[in-house]
Protein backbone atom coordinates (compact mmCIF):
# COMPACT_ATOMS: atom_id res chain seq x y z
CA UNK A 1 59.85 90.05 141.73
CA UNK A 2 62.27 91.95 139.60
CA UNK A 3 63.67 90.12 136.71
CA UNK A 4 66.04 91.04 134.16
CA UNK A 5 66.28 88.81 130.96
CA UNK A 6 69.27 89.21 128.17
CA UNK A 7 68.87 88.03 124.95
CA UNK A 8 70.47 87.76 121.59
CA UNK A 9 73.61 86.23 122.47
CA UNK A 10 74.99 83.63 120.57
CA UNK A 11 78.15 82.99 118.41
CA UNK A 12 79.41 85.06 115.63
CA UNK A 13 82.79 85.61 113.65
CA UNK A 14 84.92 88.20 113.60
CA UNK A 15 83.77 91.64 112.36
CA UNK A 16 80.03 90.52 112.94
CA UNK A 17 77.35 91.81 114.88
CA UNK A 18 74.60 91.12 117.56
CA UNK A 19 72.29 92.72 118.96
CA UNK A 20 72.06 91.67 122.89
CA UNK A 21 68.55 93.20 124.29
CA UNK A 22 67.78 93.15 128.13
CA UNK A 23 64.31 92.68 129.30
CA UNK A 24 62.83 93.96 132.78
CA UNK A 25 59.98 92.78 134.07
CA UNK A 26 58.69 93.15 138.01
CA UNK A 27 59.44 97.14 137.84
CA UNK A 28 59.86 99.94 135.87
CA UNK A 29 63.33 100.86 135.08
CA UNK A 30 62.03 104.01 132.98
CA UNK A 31 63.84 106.51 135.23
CA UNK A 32 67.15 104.51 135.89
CA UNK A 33 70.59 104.11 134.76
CA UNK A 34 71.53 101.43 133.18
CA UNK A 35 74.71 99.48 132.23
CA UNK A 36 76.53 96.71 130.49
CA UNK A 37 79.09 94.65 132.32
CA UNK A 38 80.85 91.44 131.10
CA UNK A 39 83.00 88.92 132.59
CA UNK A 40 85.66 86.61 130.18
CA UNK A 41 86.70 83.59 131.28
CA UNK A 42 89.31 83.93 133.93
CA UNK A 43 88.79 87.38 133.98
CA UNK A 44 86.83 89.61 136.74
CA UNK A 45 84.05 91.46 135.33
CA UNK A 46 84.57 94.85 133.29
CA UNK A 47 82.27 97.98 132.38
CA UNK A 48 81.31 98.04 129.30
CA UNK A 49 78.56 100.49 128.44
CA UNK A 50 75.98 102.99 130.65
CA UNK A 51 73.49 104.84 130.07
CA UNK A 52 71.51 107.46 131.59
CA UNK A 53 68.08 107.36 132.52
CA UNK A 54 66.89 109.34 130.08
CA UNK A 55 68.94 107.96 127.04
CA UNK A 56 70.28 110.98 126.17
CA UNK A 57 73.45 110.21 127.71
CA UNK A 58 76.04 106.98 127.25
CA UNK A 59 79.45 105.69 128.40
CA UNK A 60 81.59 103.85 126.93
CA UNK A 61 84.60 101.33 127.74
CA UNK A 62 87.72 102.18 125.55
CA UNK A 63 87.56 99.15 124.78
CA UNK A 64 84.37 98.89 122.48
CA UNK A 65 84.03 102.95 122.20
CA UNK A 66 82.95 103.11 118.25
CA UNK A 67 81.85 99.68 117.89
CA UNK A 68 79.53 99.23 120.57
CA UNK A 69 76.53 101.54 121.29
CA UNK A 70 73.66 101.10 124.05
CA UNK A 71 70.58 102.41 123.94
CA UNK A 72 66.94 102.36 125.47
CA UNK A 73 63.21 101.73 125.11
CA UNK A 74 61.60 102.95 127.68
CA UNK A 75 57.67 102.08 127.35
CA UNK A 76 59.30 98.40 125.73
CA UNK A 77 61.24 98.51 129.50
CA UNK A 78 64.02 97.35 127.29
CA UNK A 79 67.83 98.09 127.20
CA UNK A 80 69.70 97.38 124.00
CA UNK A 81 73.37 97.10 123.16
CA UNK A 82 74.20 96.89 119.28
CA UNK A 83 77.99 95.42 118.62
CA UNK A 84 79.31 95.63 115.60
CA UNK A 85 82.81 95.10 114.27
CA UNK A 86 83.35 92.31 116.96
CA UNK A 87 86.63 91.05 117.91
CA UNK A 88 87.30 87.71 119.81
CA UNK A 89 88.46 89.32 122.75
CA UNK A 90 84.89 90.72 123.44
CA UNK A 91 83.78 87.05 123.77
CA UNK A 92 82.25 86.84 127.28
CA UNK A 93 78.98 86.90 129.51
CA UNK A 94 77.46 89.92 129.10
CA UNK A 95 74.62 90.95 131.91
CA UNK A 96 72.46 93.81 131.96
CA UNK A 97 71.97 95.84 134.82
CA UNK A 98 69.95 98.79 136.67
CA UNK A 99 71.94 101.38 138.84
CA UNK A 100 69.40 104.44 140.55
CA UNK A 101 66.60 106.31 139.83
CA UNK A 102 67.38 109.47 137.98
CA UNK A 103 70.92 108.22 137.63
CA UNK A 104 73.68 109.20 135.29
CA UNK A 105 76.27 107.00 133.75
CA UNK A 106 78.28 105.07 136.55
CA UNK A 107 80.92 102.61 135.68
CA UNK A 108 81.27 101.08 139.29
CA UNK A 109 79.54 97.95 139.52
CA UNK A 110 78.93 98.09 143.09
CA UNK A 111 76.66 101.25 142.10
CA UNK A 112 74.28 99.18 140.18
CA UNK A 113 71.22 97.42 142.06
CA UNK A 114 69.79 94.65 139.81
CA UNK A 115 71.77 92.58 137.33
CA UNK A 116 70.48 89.81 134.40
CA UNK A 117 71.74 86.22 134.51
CA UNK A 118 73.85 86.64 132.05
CA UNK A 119 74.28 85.67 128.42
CA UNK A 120 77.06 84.33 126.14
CA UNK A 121 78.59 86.10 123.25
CA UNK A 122 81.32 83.94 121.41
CA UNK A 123 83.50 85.44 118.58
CA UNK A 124 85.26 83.00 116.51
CA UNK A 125 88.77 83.96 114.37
């Protein structure tokens, strides 16, 4: 059974950081694409961040270009995203997720296969 696990949510202030990581377990994601989507309350859910399967290449949502950077372990089977200089507007559930073997970046979330539960990030004023 695939399984996708995010971690390192949480709540931080403005101009903070955290580090979100995403877990797979149940297959090797090693040759796919990957991506960051979130969803804000009220809101449908956005791109944020892809990645290649190699990690040589990443996308970024205006949004978070600069601040926000994604990147890859692939014998951990881990996907990272590092966010720094947070804003409360990027408060929302973030969820990890694997698009195709041998992908590149995609931003269309119908493109992506398997997808984390989910995980709060709350930025306070």
């Amino acid at each position: 059974q695939v399984q996708m696990v995010e971690s390192g949510g949480g709540l931080v202030q403005a101009g903070g950081s955290l580090r979100l990581s995403c877990a797979a377990s149940g297959r090797t994601f090693s040759n796919y694409a990957m991506g960051w989507f979130r969803q804000a309350p009220g809101k449908e859910r956005e791109f944020v961040s892809a990645i290649n399967w190699t990690g040589g290449t990443s996308f970024y949502a205006n949004s978070v270009k600069g601040r926000f950077t994604a990147s890859r372990d692939i014998a951990k089977n881990t996907l990272y995203l590092q966010m720094n200089s947070l804003k409360p507007e990027d408060t929302a559930v973030y969820y990890c997720a694997a698009s195709t073997p041998f992908g590149g970046v995609t931003t269309a979330e119908r493109t992506y296969k398997y997808w984390g539960q989910g995980i709060q990030v709350t930025v306070s004023s």
